[in-house]
Protein backbone atom coordinates (compact mmCIF):
# COMPACT_ATOMS: atom_id res chain seq x y z
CA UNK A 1 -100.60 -104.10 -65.41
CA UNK A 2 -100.07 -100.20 -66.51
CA UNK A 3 -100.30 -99.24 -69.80
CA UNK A 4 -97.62 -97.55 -72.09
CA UNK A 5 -100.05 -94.64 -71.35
CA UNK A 6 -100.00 -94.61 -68.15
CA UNK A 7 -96.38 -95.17 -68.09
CA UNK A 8 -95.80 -92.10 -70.19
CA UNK A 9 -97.84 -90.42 -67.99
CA UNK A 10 -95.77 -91.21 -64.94
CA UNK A 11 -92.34 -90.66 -66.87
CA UNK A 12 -93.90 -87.07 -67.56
CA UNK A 13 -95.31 -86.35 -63.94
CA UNK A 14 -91.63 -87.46 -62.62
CA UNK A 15 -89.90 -85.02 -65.09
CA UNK A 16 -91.90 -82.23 -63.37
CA UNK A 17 -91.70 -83.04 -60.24
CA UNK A 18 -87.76 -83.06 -60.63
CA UNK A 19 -88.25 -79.80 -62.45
CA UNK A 20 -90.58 -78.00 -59.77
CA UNK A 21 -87.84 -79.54 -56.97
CA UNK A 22 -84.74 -77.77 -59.50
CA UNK A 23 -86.88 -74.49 -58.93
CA UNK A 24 -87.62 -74.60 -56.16
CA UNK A 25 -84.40 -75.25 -54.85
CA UNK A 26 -83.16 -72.53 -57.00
CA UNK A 27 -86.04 -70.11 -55.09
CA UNK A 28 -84.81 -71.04 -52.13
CA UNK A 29 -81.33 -69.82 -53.22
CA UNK A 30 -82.39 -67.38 -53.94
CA UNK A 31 -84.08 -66.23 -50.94
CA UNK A 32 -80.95 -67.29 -49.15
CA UNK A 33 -78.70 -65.14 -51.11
CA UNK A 34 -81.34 -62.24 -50.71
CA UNK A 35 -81.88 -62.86 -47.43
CA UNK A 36 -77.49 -62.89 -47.04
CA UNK A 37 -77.22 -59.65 -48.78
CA UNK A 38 -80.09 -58.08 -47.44
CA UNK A 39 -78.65 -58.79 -43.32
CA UNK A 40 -75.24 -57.46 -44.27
CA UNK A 41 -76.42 -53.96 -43.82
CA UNK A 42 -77.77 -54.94 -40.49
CA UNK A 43 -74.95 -56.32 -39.62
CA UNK A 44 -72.59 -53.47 -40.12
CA UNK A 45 -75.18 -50.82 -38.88
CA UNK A 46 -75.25 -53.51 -35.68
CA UNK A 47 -71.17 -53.14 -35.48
CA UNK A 48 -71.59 -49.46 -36.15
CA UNK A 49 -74.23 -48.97 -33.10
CA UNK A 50 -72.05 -51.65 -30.59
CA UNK A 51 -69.02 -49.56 -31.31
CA UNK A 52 -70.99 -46.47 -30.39
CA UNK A 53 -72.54 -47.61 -27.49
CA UNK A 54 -68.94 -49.27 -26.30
CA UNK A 55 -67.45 -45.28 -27.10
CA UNK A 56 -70.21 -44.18 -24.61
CA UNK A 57 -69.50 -46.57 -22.23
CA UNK A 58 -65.69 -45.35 -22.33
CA UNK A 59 -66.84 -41.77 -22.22
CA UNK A 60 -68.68 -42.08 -19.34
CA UNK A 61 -66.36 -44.08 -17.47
CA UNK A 62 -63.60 -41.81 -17.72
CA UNK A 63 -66.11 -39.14 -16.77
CA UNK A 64 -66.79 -40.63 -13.78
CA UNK A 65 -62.97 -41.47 -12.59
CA UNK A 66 -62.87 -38.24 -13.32
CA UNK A 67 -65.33 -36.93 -11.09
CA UNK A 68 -64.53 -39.43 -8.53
CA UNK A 69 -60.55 -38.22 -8.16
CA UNK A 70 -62.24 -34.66 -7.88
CA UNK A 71 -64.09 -35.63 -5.26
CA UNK A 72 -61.37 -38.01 -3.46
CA UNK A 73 -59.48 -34.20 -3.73
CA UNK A 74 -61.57 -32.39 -2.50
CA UNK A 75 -62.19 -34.82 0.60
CA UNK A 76 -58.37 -35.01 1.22
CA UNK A 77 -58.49 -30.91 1.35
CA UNK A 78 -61.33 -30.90 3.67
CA UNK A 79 -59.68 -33.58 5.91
CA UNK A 80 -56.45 -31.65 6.26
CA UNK A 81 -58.58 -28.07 6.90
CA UNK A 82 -60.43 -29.91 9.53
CA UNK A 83 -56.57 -31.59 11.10
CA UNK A 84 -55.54 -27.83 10.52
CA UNK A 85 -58.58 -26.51 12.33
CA UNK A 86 -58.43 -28.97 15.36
CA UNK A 87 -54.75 -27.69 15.72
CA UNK A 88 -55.52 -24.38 15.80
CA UNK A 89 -58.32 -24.43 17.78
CA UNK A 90 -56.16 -26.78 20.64
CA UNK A 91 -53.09 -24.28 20.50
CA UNK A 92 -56.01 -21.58 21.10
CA UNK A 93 -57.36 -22.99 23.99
CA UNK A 94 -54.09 -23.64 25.25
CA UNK A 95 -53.35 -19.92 24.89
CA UNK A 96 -56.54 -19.83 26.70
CA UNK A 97 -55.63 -21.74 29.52
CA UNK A 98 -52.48 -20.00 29.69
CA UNK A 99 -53.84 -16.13 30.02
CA UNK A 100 -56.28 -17.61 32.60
CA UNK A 101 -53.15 -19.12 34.17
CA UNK A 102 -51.25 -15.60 33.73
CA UNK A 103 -53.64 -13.72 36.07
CA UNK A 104 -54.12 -16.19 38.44
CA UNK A 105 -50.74 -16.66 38.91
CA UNK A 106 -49.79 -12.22 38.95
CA UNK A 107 -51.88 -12.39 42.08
CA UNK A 108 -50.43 -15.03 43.67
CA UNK A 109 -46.91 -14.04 43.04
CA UNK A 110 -47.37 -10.32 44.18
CA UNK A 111 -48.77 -12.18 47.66
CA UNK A 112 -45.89 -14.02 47.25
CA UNK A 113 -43.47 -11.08 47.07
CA UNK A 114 -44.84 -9.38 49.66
CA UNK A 115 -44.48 -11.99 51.99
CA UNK A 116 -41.07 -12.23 50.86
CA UNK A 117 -40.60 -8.56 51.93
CA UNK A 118 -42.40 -9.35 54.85
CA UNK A 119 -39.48 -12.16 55.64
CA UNK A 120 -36.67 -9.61 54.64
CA UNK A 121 -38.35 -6.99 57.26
CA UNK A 122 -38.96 -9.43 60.18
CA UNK A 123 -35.22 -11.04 59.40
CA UNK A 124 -33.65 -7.82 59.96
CA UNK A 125 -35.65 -7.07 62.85
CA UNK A 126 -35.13 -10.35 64.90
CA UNK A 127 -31.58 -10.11 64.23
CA UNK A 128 -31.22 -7.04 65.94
CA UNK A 129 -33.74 -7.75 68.71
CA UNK A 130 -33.21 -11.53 69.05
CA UNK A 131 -36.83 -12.35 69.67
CA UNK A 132 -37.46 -16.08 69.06
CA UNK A 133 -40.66 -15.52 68.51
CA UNK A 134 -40.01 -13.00 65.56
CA UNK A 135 -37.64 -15.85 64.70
CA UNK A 136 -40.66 -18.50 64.61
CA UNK A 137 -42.54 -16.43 62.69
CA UNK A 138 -40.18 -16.07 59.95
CA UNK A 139 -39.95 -19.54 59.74
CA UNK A 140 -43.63 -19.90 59.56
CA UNK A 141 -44.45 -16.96 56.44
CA UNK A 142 -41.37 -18.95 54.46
CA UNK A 143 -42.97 -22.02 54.57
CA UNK A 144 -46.02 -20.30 53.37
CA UNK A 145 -44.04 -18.62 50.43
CA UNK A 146 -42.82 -22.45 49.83
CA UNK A 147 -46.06 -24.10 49.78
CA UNK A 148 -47.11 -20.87 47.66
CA UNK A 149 -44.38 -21.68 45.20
CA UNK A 150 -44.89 -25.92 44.83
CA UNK A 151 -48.56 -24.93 44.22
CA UNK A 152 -47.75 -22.59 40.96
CA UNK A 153 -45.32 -25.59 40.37
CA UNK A 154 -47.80 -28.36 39.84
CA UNK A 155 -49.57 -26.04 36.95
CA UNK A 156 -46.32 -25.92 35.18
CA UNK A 157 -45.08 -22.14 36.40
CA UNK A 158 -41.92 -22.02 37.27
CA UNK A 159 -39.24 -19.33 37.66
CA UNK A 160 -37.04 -18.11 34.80
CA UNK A 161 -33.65 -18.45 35.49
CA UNK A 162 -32.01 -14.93 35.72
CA UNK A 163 -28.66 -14.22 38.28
CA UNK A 164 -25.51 -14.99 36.04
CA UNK A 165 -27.24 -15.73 33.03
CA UNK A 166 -27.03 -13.70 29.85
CA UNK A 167 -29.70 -11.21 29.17
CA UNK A 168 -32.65 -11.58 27.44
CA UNK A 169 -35.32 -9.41 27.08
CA UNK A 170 -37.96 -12.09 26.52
CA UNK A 171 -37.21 -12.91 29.94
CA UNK A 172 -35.63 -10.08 31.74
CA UNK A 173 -36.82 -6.07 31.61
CA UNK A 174 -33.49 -4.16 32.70
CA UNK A 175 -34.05 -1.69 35.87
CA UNK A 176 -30.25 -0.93 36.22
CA UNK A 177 -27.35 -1.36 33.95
CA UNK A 178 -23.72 -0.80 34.47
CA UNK A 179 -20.84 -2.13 32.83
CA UNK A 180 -18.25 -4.31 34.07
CA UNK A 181 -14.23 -5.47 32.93
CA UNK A 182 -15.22 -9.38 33.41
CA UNK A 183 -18.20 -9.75 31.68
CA UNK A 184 -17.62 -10.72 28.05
CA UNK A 185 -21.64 -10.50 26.93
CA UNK A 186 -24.73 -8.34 28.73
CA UNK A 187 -25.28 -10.84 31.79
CA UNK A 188 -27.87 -10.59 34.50
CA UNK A 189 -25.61 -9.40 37.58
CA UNK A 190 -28.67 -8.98 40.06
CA UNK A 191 -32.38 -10.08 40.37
CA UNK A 192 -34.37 -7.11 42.10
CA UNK A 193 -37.90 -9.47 41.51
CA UNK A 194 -38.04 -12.83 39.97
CA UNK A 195 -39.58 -13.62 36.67
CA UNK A 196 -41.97 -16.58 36.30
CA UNK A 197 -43.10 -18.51 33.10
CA UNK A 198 -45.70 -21.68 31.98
CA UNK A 199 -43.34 -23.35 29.29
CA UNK A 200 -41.91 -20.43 27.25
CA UNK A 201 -45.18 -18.53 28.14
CA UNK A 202 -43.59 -15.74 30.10
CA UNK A 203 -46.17 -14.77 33.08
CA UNK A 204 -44.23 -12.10 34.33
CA UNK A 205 -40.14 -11.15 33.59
CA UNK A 206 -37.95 -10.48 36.12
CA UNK A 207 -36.75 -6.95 36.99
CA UNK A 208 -32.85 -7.30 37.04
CA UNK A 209 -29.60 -5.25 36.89
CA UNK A 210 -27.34 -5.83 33.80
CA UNK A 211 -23.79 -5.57 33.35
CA UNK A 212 -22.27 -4.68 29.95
CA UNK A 213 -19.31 -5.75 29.02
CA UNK A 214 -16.15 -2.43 28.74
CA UNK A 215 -16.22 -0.92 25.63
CA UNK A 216 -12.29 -1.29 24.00
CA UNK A 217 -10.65 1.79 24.20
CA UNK A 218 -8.64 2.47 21.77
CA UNK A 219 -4.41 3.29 22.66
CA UNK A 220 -3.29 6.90 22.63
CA UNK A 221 -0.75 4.81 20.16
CA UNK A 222 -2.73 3.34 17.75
CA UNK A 223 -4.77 6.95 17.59
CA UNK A 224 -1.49 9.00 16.41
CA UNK A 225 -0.82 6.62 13.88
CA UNK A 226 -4.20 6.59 12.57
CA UNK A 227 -3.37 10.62 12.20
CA UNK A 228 -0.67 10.38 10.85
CA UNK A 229 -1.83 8.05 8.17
């Protein structure tokens, strides 16, 4: 059975134990409270250095869009130099083509036009000799001119349209010129040697004669009363 000693003795020991617990609780609030006042600084310099590091972030990404709409520029310039390039260079070899055409063609044409003299000569001779063999022959060098002709056809040359037409010197070089009461513009009255061309590309331009139209006299009227005024 304890003793009013001993029960003293524990009354006392429980005292301080619920004393030591009071302080020690009170320690531990206060290490909380230090330990809550001393991580708000880290938080905030935490904030402080996300926010930074967020600002970079930005920074760079708009750098980069940036750069990257630079570059999709400069690619969209390069593509339509290269388009313009590949145009040029096909309407050069196409010039190309045609020059080569050009002097192919002169020769073949000046054959061409002297067989067509040859014709002209041979015509006039058979008619006044009536040999039909001269007459065969004829026949024979125009249907070499012909086949001459569908061949410069199938490359695109064909001949510039010149006898009636209006005159242009693109397409006709004047060797005679006269003037004439029923022409109303300067139109091609006669072709002396036909003009050829590939497209608009004129190989050669045909020699013609051009009438003008009469220049409008004035009356013997209408010139007194100009004087008198």
């Amino acid at each position: 059975m304890m003793t009013k000693e001993q029960a003293k003795k524990k009354k006392e020991m429980s005292h301080e134990d619920v004393h030591n617990e009071e302080v020690s609780a009170e320690n531990e609030n206060n290490n909380l409270s230090n330990e809550s006042s001393t991580c708000e600084p880290c938080l905030e310099s935490q904030k402080d250095d996300s926010a930074d590091l967020l600002a970079q972030k930005d920074a760079e990404i708009e750098r980069l869009g940036k750069e990257l709409e630079t570059l999709k520029d400069l690619l969209q310039r390069r593509q339509a130099d290269f388009e313009n390039y590949k145009k040029r260079n096909a309407r050069m070899q196409e010039e190309y083509k045609k020059i080569a055409i050009k002097d192919f063609a002169l020769d073949v044409l000046n054959i061409n036009d002297d067989l067509l003299r040859a014709i002209d000569i041979a015509s006039s001779l058979s008619e006044s000799n009536s040999n039909e063999v001269g007459g065969s022959l004829i026949e024979g060098v125009k249907l070499t001119s012909k086949r001459l002709m569908e061949a410069m056809g199938k490359y695109g040359i064909e001949e510039i349209e010149s006898e009636n037409m209006p005159f242009d010197p693109n397409f006709h070089e004047a060797v005679e010129i006269t003037t004439d009461p029923d022409v109303e513009i300067d139109t091609v009255t006669k072709v002396y040697q036909k003009g050829f061309k590939l497209d608009e590309y004129v190989i050669r331009t045909a020699k013609v004669k051009v009438s003008k139209p009469m220049p409008k006299a004035e009356t013997t009227e209408e010139t007194n009363t100009e004087a008198v005024q």
